[in-house]
Protein backbone atom coordinates (compact mmCIF):
# COMPACT_ATOMS: atom_id res chain seq x y z
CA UNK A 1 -12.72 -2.87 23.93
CA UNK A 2 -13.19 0.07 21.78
CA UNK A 3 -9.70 0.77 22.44
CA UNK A 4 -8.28 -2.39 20.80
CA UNK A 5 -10.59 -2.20 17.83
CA UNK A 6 -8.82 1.11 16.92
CA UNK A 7 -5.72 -0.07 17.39
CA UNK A 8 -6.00 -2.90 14.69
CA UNK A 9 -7.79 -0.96 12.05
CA UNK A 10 -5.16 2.03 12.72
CA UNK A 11 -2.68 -1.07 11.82
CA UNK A 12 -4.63 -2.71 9.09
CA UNK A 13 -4.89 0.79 7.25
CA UNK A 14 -0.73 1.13 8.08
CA UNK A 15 -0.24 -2.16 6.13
CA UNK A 16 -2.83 -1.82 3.58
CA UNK A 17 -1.67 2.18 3.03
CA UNK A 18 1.96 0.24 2.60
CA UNK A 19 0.57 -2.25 0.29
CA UNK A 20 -0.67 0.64 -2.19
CA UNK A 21 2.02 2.44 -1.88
CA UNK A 22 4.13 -0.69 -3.53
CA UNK A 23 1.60 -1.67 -5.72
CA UNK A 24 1.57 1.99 -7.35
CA UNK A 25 5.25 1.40 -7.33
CA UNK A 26 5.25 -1.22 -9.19
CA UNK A 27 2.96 -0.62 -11.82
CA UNK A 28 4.95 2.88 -12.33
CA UNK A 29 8.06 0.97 -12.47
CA UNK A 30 5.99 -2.02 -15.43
CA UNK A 31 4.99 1.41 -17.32
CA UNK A 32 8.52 2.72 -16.85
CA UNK A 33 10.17 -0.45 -18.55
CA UNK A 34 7.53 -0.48 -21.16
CA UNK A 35 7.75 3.19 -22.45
CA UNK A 36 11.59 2.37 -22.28
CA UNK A 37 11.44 0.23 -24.55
């Protein structure tokens, strides 16, 4: 039982780690365009 719970936090924290990642990427790329123009 154990087993499985670590398996779908290990995957929630994949997706979530993912999710960050193109958040960050996004608000970069907004502060990019803005200091562009």
């Amino acid at each position: 039982m154990a087993f499985f719970i670590l398996i779908k936090y290990t995957l929630i924290i994949k997706v979530l780690d993912k999710w960050i990642v193109k958040v960050n990427f996004n608000i970069r790329g907004m502060c990019g365009v803005r200091n562009a123009l």
